[in-house]
Structure formats: C-alpha cells, structure tokens
PDB file of N, CA and C in Angstrom:
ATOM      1  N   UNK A   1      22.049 -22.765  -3.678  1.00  0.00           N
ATOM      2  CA  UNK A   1      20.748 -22.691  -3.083  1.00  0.00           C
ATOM      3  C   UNK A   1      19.730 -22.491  -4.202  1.00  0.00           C
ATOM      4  N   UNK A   2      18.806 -23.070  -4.032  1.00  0.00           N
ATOM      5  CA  UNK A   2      17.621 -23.190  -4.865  1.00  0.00           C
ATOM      6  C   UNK A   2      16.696 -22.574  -5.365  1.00  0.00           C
ATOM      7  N   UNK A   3      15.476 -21.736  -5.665  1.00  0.00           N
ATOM      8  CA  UNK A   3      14.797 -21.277  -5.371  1.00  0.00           C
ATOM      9  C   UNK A   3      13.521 -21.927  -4.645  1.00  0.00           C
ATOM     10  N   UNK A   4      12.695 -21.337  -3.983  1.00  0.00           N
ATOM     11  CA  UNK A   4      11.773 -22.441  -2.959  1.00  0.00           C
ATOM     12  C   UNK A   4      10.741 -22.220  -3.784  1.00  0.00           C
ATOM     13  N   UNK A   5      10.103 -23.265  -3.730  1.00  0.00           N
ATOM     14  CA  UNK A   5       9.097 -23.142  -4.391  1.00  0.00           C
ATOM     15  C   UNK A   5       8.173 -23.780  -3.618  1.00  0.00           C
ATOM     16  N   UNK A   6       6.519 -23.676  -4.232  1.00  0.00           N
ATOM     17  CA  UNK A   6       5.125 -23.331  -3.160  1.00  0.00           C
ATOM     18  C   UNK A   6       4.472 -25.073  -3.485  1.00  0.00           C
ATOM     19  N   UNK A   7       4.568 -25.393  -2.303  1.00  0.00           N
ATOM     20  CA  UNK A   7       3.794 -26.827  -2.887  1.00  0.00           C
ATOM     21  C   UNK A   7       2.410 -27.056  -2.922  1.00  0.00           C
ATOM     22  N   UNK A   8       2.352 -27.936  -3.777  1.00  0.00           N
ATOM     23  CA  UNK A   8       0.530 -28.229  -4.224  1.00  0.00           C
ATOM     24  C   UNK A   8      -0.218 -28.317  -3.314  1.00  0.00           C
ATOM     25  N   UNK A   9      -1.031 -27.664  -3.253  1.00  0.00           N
ATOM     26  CA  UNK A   9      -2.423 -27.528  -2.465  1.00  0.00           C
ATOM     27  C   UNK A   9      -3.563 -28.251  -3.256  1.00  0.00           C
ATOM     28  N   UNK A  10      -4.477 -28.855  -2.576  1.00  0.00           N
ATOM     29  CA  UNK A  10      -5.736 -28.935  -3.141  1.00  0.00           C
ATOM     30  C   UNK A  10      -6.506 -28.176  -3.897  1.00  0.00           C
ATOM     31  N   UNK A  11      -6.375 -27.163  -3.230  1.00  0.00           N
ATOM     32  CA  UNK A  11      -7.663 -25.704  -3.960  1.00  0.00           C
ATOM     33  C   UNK A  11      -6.693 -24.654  -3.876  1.00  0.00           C
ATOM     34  N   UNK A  12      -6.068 -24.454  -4.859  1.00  0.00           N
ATOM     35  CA  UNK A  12      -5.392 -22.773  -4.839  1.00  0.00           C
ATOM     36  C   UNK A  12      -6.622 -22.078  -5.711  1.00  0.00           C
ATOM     37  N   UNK A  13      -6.416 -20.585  -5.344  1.00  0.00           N
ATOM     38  CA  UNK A  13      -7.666 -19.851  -5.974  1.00  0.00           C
ATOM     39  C   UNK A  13      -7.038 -19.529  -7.407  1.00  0.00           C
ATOM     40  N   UNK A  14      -7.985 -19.273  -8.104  1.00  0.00           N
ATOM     41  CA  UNK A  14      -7.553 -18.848  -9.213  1.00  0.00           C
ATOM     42  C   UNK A  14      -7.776 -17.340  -9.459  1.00  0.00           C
ATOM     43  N   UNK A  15      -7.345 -16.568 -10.467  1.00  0.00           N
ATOM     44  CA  UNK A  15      -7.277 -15.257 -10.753  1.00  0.00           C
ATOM     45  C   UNK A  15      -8.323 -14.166  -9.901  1.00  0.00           C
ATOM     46  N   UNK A  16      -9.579 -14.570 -10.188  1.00  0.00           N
ATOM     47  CA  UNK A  16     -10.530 -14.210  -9.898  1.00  0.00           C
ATOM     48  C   UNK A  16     -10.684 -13.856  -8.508  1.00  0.00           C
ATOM     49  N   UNK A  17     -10.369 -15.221  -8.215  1.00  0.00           N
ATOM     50  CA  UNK A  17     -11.108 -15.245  -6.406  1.00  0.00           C
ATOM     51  C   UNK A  17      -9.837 -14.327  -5.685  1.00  0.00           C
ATOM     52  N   UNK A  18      -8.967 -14.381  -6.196  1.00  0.00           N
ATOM     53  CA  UNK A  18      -7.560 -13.839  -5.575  1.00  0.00           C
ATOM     54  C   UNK A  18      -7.966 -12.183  -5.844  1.00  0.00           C
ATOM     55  N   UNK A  19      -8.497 -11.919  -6.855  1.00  0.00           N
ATOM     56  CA  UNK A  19      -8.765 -10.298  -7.084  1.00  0.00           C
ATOM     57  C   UNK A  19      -9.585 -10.348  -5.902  1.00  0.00           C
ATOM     58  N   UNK A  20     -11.586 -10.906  -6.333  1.00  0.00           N
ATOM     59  CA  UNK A  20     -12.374 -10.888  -4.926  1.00  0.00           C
ATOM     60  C   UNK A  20     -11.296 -10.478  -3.419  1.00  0.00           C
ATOM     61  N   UNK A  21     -10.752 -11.603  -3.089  1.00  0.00           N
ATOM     62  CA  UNK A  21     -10.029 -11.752  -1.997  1.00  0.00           C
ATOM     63  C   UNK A  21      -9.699 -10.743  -1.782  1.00  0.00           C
ATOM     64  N   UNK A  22      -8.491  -9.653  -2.889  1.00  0.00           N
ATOM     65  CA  UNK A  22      -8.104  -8.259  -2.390  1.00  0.00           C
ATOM     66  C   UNK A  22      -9.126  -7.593  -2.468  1.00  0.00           C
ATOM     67  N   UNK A  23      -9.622  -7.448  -2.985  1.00  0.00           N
ATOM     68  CA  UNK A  23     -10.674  -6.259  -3.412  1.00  0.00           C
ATOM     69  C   UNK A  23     -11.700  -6.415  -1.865  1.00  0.00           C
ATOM     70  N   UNK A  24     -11.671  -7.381  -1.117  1.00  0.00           N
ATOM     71  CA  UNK A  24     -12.859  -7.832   0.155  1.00  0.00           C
ATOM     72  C   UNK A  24     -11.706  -7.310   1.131  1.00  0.00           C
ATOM     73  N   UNK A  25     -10.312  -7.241   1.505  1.00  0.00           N
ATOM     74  CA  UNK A  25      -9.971  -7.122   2.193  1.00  0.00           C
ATOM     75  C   UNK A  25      -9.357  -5.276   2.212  1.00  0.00           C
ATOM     76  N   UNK A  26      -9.399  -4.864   1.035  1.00  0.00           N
ATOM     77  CA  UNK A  26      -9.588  -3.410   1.148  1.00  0.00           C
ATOM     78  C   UNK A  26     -10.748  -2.882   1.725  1.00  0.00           C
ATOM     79  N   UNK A  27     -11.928  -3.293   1.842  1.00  0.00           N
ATOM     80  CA  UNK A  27     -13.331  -3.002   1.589  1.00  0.00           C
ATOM     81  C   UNK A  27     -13.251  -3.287   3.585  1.00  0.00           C
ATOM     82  N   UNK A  28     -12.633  -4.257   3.982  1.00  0.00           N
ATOM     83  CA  UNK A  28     -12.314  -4.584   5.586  1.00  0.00           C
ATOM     84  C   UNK A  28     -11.733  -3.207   6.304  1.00  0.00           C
ATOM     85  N   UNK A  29     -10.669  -2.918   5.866  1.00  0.00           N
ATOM     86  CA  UNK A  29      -9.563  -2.387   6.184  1.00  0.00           C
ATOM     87  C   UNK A  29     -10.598  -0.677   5.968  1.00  0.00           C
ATOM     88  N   UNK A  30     -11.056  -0.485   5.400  1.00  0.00           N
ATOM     89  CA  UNK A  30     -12.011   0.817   4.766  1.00  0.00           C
ATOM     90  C   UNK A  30     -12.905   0.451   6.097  1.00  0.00           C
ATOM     91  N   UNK A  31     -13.930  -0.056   6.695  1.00  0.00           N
ATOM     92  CA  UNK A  31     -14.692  -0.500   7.545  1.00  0.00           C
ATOM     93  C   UNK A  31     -14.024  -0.377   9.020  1.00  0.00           C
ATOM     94  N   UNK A  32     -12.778  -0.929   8.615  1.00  0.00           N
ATOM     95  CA  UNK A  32     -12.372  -0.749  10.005  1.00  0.00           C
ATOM     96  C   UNK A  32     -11.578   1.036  10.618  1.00  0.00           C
ATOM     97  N   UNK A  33     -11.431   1.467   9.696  1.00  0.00           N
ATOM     98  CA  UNK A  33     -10.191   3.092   9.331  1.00  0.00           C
ATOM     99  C   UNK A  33     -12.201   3.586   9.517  1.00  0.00           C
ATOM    100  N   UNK A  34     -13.325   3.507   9.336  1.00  0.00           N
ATOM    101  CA  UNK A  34     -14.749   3.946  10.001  1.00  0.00           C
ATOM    102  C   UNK A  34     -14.624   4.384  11.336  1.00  0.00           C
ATOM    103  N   UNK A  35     -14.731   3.297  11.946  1.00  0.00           N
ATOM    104  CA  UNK A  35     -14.701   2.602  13.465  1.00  0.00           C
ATOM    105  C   UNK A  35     -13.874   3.076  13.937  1.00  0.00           C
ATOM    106  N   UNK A  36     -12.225   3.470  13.287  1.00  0.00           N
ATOM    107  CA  UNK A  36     -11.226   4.294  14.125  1.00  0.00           C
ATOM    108  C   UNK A  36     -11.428   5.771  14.250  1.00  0.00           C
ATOM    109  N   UNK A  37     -12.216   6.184  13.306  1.00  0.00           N
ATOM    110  CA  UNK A  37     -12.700   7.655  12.815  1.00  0.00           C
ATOM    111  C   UNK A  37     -13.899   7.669  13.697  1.00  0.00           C
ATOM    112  N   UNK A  38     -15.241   7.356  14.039  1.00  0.00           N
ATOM    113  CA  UNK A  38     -15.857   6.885  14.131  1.00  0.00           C
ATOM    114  C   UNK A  38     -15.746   7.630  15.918  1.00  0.00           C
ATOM    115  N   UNK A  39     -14.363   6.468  16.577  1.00  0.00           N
ATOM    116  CA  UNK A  39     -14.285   6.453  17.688  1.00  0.00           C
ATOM    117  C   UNK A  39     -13.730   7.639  18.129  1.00  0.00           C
ATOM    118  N   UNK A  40     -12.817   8.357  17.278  1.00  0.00           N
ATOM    119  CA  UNK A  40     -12.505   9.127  17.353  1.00  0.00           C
ATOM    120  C   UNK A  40     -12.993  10.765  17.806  1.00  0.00           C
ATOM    121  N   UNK A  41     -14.507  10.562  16.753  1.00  0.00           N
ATOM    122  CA  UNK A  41     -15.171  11.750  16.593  1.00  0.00           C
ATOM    123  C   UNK A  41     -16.020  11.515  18.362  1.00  0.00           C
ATOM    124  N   UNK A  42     -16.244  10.678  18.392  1.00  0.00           N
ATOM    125  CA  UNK A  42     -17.043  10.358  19.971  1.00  0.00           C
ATOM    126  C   UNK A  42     -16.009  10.662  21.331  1.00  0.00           C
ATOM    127  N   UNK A  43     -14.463  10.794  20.926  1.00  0.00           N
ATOM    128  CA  UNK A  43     -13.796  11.068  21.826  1.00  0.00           C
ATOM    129  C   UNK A  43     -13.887  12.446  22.006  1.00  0.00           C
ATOM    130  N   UNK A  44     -13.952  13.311  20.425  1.00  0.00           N
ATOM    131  CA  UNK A  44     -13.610  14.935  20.915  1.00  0.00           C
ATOM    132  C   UNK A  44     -15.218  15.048  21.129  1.00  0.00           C
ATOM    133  N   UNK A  45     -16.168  14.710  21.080  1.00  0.00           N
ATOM    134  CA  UNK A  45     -17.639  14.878  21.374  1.00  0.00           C
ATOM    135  C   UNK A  45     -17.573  15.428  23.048  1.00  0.00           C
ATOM    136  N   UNK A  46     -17.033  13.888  23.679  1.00  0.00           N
ATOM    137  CA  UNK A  46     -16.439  14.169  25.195  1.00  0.00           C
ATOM    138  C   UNK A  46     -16.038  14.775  25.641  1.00  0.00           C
ATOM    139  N   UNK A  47     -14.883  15.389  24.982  1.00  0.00           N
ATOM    140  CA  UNK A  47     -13.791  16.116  25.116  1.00  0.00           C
ATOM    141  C   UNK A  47     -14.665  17.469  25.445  1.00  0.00           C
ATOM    142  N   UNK A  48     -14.979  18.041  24.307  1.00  0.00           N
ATOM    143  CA  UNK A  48     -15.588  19.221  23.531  1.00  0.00           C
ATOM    144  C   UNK A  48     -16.749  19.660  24.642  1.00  0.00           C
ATOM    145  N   UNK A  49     -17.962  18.527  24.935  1.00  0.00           N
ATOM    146  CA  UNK A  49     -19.059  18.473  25.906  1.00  0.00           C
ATOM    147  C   UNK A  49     -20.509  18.966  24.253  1.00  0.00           C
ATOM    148  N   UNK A  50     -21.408  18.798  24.798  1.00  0.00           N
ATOM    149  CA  UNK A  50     -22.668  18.518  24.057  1.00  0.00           C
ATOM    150  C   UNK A  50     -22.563  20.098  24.038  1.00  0.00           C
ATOM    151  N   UNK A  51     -22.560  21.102  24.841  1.00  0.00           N
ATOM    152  CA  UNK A  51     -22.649  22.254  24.541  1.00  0.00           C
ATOM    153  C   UNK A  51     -21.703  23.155  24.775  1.00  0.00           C
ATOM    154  N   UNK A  52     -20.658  22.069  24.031  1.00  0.00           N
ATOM    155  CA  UNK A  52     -19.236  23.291  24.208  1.00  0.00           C
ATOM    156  C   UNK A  52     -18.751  23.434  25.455  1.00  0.00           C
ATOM    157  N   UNK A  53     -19.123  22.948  26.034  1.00  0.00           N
ATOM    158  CA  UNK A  53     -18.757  23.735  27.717  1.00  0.00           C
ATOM    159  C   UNK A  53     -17.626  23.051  28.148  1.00  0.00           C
ATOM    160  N   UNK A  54     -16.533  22.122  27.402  1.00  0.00           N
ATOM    161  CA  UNK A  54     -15.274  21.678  28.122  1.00  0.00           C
ATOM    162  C   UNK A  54     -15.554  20.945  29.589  1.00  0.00           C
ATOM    163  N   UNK A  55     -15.845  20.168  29.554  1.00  0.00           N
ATOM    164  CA  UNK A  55     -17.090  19.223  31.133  1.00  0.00           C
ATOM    165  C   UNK A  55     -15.596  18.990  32.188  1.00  0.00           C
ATOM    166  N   UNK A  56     -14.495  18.656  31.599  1.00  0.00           N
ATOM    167  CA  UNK A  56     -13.509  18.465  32.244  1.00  0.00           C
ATOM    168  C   UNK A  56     -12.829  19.408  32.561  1.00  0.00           C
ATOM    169  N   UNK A  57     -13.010  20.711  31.828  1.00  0.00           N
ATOM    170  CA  UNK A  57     -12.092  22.071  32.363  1.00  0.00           C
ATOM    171  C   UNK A  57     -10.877  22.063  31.891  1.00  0.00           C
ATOM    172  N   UNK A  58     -10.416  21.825  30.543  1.00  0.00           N
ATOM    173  CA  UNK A  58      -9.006  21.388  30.554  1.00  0.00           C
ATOM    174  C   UNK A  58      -7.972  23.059  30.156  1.00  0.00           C
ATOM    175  N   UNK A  59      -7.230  22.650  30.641  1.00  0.00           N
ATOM    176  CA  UNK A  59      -6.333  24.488  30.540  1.00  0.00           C
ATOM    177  C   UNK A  59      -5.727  24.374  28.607  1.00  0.00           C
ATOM    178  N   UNK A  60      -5.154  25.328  28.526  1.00  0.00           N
ATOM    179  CA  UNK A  60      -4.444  25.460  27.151  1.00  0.00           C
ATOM    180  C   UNK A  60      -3.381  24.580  26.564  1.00  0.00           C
ATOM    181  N   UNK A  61      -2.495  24.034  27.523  1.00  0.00           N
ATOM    182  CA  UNK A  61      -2.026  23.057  27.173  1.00  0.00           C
ATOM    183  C   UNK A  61      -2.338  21.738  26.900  1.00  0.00           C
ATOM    184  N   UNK A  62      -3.412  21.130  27.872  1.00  0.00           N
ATOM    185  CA  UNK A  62      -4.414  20.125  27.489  1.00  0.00           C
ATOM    186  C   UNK A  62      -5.178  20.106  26.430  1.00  0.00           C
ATOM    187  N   UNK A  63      -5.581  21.011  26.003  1.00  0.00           N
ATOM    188  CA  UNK A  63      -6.617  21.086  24.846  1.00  0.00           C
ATOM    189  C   UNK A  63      -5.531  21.265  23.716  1.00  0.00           C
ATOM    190  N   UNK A  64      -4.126  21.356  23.491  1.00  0.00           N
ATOM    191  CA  UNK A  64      -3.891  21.415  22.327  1.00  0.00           C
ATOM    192  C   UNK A  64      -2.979  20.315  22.392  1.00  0.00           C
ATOM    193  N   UNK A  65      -2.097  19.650  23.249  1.00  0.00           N
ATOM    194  CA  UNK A  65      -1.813  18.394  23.583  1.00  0.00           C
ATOM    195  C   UNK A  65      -2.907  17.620  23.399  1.00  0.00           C
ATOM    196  N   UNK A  66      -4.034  17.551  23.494  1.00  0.00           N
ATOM    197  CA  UNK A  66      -5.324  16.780  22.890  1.00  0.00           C
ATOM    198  C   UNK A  66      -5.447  16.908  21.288  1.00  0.00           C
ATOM    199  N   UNK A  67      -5.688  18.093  20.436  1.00  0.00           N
ATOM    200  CA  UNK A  67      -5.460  18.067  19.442  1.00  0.00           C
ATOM    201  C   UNK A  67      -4.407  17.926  18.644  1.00  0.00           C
ATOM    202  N   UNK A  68      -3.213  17.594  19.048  1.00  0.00           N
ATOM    203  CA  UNK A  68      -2.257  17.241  18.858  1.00  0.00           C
ATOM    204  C   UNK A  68      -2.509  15.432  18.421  1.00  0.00           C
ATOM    205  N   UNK A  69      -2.993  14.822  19.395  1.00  0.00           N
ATOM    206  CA  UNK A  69      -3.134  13.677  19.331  1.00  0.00           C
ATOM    207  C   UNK A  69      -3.996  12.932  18.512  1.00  0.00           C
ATOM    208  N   UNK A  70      -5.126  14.249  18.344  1.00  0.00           N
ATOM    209  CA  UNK A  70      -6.226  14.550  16.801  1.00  0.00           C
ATOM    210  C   UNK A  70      -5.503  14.388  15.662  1.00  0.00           C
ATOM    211  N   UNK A  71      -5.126  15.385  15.459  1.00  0.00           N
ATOM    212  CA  UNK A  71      -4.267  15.133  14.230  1.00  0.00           C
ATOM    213  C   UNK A  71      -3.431  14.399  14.411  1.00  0.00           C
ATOM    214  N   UNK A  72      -2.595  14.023  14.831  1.00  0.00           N
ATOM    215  CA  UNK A  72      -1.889  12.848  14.733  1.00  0.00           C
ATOM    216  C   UNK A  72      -2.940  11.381  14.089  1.00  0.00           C
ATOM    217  N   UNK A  73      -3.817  11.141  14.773  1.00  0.00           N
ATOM    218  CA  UNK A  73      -4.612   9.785  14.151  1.00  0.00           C
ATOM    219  C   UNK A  73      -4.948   9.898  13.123  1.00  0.00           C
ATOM    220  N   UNK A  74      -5.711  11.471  12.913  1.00  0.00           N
ATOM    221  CA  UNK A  74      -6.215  11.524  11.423  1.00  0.00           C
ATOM    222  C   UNK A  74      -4.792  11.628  10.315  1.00  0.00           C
ATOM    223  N   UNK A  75      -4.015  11.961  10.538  1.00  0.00           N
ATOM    224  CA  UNK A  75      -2.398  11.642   9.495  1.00  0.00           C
ATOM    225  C   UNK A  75      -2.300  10.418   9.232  1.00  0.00           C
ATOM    226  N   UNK A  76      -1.826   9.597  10.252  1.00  0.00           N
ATOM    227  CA  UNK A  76      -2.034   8.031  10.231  1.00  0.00           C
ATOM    228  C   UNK A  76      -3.097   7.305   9.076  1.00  0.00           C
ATOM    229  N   UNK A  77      -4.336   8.032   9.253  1.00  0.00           N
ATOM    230  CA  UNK A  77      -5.595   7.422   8.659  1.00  0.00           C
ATOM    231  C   UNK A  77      -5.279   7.857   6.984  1.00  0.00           C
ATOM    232  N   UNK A  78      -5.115   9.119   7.009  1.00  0.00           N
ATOM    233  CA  UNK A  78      -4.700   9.881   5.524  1.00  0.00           C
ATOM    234  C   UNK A  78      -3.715   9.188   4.674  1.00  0.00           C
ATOM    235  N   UNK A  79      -2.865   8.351   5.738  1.00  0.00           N
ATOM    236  CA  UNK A  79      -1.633   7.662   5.039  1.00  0.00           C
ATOM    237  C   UNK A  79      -1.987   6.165   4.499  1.00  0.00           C
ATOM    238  N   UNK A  80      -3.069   5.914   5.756  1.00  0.00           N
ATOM    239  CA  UNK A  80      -3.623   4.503   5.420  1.00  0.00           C
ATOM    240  C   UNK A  80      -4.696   4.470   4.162  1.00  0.00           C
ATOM    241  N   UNK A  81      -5.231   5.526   3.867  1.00  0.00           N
ATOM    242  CA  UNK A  81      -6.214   5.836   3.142  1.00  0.00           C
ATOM    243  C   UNK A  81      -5.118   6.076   1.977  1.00  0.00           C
ATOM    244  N   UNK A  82      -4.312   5.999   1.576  1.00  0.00           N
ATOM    245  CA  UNK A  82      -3.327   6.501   0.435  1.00  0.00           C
ATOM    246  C   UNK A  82      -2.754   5.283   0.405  1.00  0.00           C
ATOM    247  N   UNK A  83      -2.581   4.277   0.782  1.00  0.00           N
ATOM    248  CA  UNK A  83      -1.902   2.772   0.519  1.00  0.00           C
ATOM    249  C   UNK A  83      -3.252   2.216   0.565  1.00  0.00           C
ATOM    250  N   UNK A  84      -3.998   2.062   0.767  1.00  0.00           N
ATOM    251  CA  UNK A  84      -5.326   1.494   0.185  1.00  0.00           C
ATOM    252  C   UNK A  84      -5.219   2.190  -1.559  1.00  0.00           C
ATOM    253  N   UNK A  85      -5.748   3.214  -1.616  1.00  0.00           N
ATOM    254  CA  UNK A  85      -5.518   3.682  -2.505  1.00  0.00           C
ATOM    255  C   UNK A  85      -4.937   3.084  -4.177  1.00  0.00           C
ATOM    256  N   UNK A  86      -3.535   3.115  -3.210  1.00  0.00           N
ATOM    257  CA  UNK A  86      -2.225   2.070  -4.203  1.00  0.00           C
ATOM    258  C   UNK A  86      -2.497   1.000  -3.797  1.00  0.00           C
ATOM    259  N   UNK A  87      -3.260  -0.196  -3.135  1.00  0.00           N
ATOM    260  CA  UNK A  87      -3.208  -1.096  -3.159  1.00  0.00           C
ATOM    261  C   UNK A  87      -4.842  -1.491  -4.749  1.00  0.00           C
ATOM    262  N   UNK A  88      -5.427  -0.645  -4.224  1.00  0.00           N
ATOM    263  CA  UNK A  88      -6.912  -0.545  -5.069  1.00  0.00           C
ATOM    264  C   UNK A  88      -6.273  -0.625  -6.561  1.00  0.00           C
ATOM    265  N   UNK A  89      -5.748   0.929  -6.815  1.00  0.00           N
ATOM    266  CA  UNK A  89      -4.230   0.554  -8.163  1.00  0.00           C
ATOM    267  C   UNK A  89      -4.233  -0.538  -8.590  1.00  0.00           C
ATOM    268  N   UNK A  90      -3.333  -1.056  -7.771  1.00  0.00           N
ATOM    269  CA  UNK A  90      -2.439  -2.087  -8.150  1.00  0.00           C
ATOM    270  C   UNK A  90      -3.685  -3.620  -8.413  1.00  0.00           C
ATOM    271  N   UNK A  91      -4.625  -3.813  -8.035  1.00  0.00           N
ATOM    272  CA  UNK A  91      -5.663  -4.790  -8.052  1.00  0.00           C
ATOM    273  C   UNK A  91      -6.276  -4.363  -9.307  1.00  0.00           C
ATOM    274  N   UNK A  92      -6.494  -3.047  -9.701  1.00  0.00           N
ATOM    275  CA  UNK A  92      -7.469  -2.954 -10.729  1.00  0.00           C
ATOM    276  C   UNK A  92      -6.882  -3.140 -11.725  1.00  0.00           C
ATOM    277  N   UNK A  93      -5.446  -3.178 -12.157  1.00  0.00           N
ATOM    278  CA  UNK A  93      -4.515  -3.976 -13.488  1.00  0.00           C
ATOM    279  C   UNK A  93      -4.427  -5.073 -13.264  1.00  0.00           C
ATOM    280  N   UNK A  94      -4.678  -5.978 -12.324  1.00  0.00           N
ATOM    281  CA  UNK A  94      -5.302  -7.623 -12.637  1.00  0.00           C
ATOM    282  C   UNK A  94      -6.365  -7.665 -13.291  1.00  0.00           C
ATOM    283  N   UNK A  95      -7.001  -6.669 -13.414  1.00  0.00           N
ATOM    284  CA  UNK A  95      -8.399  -7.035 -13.879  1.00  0.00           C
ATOM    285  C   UNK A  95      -8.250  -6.622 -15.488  1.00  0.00           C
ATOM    286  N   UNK A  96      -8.784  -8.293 -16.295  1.00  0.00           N
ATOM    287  CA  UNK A  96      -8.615  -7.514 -17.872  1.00  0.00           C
ATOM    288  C   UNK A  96      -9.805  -6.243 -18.371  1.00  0.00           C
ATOM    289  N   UNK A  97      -9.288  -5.669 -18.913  1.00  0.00           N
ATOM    290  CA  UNK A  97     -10.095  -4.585 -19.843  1.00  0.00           C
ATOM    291  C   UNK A  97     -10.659  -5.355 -20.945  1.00  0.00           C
ATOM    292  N   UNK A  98     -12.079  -5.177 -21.369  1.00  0.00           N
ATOM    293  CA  UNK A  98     -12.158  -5.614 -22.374  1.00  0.00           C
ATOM    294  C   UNK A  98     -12.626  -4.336 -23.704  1.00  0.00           C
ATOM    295  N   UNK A  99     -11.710  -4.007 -24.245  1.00  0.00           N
ATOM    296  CA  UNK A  99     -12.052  -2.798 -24.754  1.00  0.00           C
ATOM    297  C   UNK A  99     -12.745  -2.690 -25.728  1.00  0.00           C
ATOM    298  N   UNK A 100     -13.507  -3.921 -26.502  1.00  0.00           N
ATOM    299  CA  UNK A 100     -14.413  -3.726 -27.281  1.00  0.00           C
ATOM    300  C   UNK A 100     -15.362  -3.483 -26.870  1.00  0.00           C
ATOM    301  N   UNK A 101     -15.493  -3.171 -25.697  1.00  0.00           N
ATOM    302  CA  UNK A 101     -17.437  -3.194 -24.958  1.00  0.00           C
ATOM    303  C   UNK A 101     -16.800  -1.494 -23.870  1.00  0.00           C
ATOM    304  N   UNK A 102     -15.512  -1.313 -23.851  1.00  0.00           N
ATOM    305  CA  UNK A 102     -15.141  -0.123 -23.379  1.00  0.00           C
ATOM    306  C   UNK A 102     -15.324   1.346 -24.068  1.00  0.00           C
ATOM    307  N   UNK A 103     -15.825   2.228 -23.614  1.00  0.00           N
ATOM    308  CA  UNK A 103     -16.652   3.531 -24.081  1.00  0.00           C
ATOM    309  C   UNK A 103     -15.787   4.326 -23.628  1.00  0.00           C
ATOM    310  N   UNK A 104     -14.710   4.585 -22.318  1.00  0.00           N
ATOM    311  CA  UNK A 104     -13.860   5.399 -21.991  1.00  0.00           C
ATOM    312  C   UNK A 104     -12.961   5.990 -22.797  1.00  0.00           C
ATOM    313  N   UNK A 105     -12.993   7.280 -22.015  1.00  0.00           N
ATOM    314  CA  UNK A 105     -12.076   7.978 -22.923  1.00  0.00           C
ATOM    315  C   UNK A 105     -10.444   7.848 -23.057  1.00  0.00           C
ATOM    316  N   UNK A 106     -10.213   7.301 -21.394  1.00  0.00           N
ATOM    317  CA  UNK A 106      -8.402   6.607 -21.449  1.00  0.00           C
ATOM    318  C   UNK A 106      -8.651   5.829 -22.305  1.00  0.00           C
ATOM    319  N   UNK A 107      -9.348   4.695 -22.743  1.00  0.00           N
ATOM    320  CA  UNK A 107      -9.057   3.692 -23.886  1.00  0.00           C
ATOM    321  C   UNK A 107      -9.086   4.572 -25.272  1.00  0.00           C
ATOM    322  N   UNK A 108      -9.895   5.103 -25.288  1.00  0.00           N
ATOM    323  CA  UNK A 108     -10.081   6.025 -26.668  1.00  0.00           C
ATOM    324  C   UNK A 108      -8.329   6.538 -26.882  1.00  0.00           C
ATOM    325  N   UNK A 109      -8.111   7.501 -25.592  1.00  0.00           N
ATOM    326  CA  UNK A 109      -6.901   8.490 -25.576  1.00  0.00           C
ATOM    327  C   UNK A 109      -5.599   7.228 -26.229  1.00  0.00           C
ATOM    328  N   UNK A 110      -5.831   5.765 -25.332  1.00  0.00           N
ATOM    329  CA  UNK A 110      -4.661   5.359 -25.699  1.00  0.00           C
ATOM    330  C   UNK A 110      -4.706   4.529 -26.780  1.00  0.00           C
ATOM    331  N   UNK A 111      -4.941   4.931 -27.907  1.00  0.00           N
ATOM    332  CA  UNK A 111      -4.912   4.521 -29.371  1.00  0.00           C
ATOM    333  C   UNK A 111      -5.559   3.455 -29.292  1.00  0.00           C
ATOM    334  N   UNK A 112      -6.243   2.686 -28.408  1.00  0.00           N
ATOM    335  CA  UNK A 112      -6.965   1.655 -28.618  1.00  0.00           C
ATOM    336  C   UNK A 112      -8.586   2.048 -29.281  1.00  0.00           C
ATOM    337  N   UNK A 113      -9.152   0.956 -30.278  1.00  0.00           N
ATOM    338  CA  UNK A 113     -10.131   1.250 -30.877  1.00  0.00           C
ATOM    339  C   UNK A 113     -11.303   1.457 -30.275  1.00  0.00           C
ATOM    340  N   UNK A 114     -12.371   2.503 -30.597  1.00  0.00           N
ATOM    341  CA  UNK A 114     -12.820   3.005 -29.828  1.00  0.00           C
ATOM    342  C   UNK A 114     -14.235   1.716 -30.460  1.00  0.00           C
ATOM    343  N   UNK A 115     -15.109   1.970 -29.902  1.00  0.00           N
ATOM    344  CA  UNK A 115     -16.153   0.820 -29.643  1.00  0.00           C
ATOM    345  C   UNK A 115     -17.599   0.946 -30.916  1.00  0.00           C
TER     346      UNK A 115
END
C-alpha cells in the first residue's frame, strides 16, 4: 500500500494565508466561547432575579444542581480556552522570526544576536 497523496488543486494557499486561515479561525472559536459565556451569564441573571429575589423560588437542591451545571460549562470553556491556547502555540512557530529587527529578550536569552 502506498502512501496517498493530495492532488493538484488550482489555488492551494500558501504559507501565509494558511497561518491567516488559523489565526481567523481561533479568533471565531474566541467569539463564539463569548456568546456561550455571554449566554450563560443571562441565564444565572434569570436564575438569580434583578434583585436577588430567586423569581422562581428554587429550594437548595435546585440552586446547587443549577450551579453545578455553572461550573460545569465554565470547565468546558477553561479547557477550550487552553487548546486554543496550544493551538495559538503551535501557529506562532510557523511564523518566521526575524531576529535582526527582534529587540526581545527570549531572542537575546537564546544566544541569538541581539539587534
């Protein structure tokens, strides 16, 4: 068996647009982890009532079976927010350094000439 290989396309992107590309679809994914937060905070708003007053009456088990389900989304989000993270990583070593015009101190630290 062979290895498969990717057949010619008209327009494959090149380096660049492929970084753009990730770098736009982190920036999505960030926008959308908003909107889940977002919706979230408008649920315990409800929940909670404008002046505290619990509008639904919920007993002790409801209200922490509710926050239960709080934290639970925000974990989820913390985790998604941490593979963004490593995905951000992993995109920003596609990108060359050019360290003659670089002033940082990691370039300095790593024996590269400083500017």
């Amino acid at each position: 068996m062979s290895m498969p290989s990717i057949p010619k396309e008209p327009h494959r992107p090149d380096k660049n647009e492929v970084i753009i590309d990730l770098l736009e679809s982190i920036a999505l994914e960030e926008i959308a982890l908003s909107h889940i937060l977002n919706a979230e905070a408008e649920k315990i708003q409800a929940f909670v009532g404008e002046c505290l007053d619990f509008p639904t009456d919920p007993n002790n088990h409801e209200i922490i079976k509710f926050n239960k389900s709080v934290q639970s989304l925000i974990e989820t989000v913390v985790m998604k927010e941490w593979l963004l993270l490593k995905k951000l990583e992993s995109v920003m070593e596609l990108i060359p350094i050019h360290h003659s015009k670089c002033h940082c101190m990691t370039c300095k630290g790593k024996g590269h000439h400083p500017c």
